[in-house]
C-alpha atoms as a PDB file:
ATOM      1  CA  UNK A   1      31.048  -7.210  -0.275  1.00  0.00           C
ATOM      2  CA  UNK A   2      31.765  -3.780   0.413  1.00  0.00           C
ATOM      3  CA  UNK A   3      35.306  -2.592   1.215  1.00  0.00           C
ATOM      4  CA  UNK A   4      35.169   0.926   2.976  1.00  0.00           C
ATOM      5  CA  UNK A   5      33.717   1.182   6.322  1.00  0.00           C
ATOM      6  CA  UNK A   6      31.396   3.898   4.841  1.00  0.00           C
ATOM      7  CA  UNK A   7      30.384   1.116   2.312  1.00  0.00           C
ATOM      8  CA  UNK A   8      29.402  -1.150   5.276  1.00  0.00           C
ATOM      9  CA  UNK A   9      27.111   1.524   6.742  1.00  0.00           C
ATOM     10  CA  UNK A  10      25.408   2.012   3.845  1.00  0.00           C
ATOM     11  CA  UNK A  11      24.695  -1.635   3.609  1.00  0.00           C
ATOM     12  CA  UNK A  12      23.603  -1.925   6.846  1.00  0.00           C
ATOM     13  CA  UNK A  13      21.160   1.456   6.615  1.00  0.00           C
ATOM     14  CA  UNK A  14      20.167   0.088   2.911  1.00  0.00           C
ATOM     15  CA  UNK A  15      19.189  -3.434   4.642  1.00  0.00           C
ATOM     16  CA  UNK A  16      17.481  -1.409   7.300  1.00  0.00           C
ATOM     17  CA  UNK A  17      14.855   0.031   4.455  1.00  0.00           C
ATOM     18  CA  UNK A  18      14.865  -3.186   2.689  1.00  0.00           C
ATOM     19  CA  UNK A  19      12.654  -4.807   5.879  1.00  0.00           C
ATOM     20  CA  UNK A  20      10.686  -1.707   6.323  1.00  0.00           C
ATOM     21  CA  UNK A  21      10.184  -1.507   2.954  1.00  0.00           C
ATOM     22  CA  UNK A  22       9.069  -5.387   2.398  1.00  0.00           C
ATOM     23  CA  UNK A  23       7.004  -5.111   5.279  1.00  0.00           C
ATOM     24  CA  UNK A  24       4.582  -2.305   3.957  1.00  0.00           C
ATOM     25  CA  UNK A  25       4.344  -3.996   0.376  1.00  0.00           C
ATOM     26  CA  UNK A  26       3.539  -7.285   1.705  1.00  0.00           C
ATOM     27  CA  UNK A  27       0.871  -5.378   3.966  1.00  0.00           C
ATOM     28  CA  UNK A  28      -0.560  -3.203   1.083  1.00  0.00           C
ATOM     29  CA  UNK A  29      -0.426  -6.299  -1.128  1.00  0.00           C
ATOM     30  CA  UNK A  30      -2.482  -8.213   1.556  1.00  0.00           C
ATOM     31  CA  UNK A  31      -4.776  -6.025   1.768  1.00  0.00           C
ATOM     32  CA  UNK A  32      -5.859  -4.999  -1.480  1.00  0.00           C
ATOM     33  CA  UNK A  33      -5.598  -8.830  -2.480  1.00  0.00           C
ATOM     34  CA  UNK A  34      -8.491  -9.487  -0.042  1.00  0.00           C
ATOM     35  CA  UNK A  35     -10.420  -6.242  -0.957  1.00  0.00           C
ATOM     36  CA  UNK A  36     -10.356  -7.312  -4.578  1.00  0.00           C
ATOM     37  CA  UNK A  37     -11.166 -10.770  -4.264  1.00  0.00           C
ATOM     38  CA  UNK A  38     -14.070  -9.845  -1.169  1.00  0.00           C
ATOM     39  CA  UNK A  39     -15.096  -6.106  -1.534  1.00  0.00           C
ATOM     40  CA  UNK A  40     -16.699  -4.683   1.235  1.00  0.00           C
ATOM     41  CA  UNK A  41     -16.619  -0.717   2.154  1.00  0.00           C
ATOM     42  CA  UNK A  42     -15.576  -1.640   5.532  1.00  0.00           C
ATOM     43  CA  UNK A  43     -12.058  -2.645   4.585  1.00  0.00           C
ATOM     44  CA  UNK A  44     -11.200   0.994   2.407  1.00  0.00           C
ATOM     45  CA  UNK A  45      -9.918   2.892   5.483  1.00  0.00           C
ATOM     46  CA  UNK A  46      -7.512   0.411   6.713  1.00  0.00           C
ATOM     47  CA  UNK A  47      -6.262   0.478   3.002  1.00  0.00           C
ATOM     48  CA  UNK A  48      -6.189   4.338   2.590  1.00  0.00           C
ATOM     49  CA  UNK A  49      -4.072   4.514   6.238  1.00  0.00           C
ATOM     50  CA  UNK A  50      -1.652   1.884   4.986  1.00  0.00           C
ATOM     51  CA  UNK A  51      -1.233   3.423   1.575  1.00  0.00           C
ATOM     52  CA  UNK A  52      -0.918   6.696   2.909  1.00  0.00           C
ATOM     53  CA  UNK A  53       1.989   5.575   5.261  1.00  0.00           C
ATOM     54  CA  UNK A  54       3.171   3.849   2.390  1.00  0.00           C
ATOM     55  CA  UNK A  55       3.239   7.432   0.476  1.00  0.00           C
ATOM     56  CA  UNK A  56       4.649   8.902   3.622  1.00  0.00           C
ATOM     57  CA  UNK A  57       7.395   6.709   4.533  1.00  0.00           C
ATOM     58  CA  UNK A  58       8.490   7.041   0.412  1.00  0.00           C
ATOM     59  CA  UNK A  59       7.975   3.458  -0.058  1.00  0.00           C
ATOM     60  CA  UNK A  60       6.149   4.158  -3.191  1.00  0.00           C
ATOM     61  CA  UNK A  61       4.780   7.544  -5.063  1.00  0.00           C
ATOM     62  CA  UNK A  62       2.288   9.594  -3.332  1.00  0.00           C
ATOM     63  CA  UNK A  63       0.625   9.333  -6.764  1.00  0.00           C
ATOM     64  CA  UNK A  64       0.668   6.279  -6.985  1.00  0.00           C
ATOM     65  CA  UNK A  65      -1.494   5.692  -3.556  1.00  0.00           C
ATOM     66  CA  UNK A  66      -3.981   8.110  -4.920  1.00  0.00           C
ATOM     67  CA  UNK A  67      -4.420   6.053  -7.903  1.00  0.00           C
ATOM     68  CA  UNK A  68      -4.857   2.833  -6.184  1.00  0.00           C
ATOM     69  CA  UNK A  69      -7.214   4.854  -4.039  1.00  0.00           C
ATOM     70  CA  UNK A  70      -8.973   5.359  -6.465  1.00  0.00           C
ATOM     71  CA  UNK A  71      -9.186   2.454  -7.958  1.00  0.00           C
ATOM     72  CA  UNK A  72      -9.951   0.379  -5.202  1.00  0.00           C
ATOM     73  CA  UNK A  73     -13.044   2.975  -4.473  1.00  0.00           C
ATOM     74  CA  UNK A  74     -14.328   2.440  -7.801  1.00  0.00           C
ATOM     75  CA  UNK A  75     -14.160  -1.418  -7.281  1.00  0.00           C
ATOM     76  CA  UNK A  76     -16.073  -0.788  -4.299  1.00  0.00           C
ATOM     77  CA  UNK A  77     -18.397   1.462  -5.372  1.00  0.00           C
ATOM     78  CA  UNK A  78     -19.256  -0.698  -8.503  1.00  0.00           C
ATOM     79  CA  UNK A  79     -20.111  -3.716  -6.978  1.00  0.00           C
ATOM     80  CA  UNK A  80     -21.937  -1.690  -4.201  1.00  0.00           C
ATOM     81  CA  UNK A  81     -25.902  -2.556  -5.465  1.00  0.00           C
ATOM     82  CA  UNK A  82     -27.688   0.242  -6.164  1.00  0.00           C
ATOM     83  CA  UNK A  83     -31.156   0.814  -4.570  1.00  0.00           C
ATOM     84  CA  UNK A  84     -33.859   1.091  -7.233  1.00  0.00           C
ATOM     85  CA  UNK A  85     -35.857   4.875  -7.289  1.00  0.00           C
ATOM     86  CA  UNK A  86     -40.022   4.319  -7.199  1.00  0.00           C
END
């Protein structure tokens, strides 16, 4: 338990960005879960705007939402069939 009142603060601001914080993984978990398991095109930009808030609100690397980016549009983009040429 923390002493100081300064200490207390801190554990109330650190709480604060523990919710947002859980919120946006269990979100960006959610949602790549069901792209990768059901991958459809339609479903990327609600993915890109979560993991670019994500990014924003430094709740994980901007690098790291570029990668799963990525990723995600490979997935997509793989499993995509392609149309045959005559």
């Amino acid at each position: 338990m923390p002493i100081t009142s300064s200490a207390k603060k801190a554990l109330r601001g650190s709480q604060r960005k523990r919710l947002v914080n859980q919120r946006y993984w269990q979100k960006m978990r959610q949602l790549i879960k069901a792209l990768r398991k059901n991958p459809d095109a339609k479903a990327l930009p609600a993915i890109f705007r979560t993991l670019d808030q994500a990014a924003k609100k430094n709740v994980i690397h901007s690098k790291k939402a570029d990668r799963l980016k990525a990723r995600l549009s490979q997935l997509v983009n793989k499993t995509k069939p392609v149309a045959k040429k005559i």
